[in-house]
C-alpha atoms as a PDB file:
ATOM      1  CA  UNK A   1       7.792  -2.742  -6.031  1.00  0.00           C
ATOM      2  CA  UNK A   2       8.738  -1.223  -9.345  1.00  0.00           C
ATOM      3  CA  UNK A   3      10.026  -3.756 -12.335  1.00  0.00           C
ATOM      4  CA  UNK A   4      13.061  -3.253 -13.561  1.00  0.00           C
ATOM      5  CA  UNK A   5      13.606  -2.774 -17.460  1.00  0.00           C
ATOM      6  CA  UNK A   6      13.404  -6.609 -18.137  1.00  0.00           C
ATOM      7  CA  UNK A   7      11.207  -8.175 -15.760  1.00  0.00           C
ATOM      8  CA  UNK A   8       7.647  -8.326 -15.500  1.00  0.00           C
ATOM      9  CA  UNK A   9       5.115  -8.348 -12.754  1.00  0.00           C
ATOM     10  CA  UNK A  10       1.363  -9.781 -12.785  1.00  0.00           C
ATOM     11  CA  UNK A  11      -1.015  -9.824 -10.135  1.00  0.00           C
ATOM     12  CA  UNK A  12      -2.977 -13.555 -10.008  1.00  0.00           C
ATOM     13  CA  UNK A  13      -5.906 -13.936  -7.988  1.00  0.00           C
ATOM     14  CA  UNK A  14      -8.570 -16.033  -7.613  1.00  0.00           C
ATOM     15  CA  UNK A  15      -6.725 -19.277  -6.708  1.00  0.00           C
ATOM     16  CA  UNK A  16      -7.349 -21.712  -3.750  1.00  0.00           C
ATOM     17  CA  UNK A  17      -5.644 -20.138  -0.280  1.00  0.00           C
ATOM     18  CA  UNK A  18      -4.005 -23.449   0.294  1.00  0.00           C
ATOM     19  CA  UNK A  19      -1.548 -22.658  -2.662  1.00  0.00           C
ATOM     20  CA  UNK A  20       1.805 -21.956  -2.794  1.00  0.00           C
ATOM     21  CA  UNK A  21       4.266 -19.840  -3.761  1.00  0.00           C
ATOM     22  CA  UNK A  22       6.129 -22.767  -4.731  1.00  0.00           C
ATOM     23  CA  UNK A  23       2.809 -24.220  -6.970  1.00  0.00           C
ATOM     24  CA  UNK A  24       2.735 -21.452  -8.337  1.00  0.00           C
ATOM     25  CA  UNK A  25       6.211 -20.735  -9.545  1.00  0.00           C
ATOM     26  CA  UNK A  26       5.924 -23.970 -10.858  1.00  0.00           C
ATOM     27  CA  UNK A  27       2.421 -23.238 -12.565  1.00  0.00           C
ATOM     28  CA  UNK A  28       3.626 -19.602 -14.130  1.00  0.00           C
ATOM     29  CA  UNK A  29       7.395 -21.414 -15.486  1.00  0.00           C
ATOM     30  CA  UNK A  30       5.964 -24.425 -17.795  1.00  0.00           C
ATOM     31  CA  UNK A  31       5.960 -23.194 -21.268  1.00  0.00           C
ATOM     32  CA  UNK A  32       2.212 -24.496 -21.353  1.00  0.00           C
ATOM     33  CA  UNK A  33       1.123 -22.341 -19.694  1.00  0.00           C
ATOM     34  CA  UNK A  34       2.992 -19.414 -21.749  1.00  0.00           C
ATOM     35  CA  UNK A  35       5.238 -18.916 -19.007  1.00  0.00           C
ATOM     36  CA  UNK A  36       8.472 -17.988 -18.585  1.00  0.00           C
ATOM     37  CA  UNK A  37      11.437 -17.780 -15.857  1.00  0.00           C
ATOM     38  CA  UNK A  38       9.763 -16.908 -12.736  1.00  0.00           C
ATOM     39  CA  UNK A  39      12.207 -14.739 -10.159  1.00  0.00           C
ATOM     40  CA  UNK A  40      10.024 -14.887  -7.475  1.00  0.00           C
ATOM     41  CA  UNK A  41       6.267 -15.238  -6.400  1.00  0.00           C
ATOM     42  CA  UNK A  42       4.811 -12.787  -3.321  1.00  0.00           C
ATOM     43  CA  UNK A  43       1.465 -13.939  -1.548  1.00  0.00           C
ATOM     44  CA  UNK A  44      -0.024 -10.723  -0.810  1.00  0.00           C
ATOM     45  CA  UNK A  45      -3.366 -12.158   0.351  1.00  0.00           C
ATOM     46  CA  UNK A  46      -5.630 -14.481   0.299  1.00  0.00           C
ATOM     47  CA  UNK A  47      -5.973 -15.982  -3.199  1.00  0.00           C
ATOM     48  CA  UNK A  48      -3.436 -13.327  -4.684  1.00  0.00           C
ATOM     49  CA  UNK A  49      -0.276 -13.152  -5.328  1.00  0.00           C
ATOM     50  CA  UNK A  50       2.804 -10.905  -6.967  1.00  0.00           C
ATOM     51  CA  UNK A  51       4.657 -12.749  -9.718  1.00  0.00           C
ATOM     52  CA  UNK A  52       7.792 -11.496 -10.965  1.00  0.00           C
ATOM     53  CA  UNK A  53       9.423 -12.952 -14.000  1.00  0.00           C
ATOM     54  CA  UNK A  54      13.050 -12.230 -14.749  1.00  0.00           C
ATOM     55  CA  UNK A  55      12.560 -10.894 -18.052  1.00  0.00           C
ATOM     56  CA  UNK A  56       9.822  -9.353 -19.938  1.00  0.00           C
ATOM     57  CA  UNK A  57       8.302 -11.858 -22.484  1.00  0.00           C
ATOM     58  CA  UNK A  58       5.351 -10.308 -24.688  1.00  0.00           C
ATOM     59  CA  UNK A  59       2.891  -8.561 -22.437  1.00  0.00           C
ATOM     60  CA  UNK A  60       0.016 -10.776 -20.451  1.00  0.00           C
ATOM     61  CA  UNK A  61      -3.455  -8.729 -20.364  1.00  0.00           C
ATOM     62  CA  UNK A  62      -5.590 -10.681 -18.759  1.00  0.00           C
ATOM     63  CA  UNK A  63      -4.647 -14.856 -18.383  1.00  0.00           C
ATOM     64  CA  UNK A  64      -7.292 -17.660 -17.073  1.00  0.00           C
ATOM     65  CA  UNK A  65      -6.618 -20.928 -15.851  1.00  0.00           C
ATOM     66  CA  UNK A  66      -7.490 -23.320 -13.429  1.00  0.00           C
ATOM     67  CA  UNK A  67      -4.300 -24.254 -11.149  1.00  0.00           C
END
């Protein structure tokens, strides 16, 4: 999965393997939390996940928080 020019794509792991995608699409789009539009969230084991915003908003290094 390659990002296109104006989206962006972070790996998050670490998180309880009860979550969802959905929890987490809503974690990673309030502006709190420095997020941004969220296209679409991949669980690609347990306690990580794929998330791919629709556009590229600053660039996200490393990001901790408890969800």
């Amino acid at each position: 999965m390659e990002p296109t020019n104006n989206q962006q794509i972070i790996l998050v792991s670490n998180f309880p393997s009860n979550t969802s995608a959905e929890e987490l699409t809503i974690h990673f789009q309030r502006t709190k939390n420095g997020g941004g539009d969220v296209e679409s969230v991949r669980l690609i084991g347990e306690g990580r996940a794929l998330v791919i915003f629709e556009e590229k908003e600053g660039n996200i290094f490393f990001y901790t928080n408890k969800i």
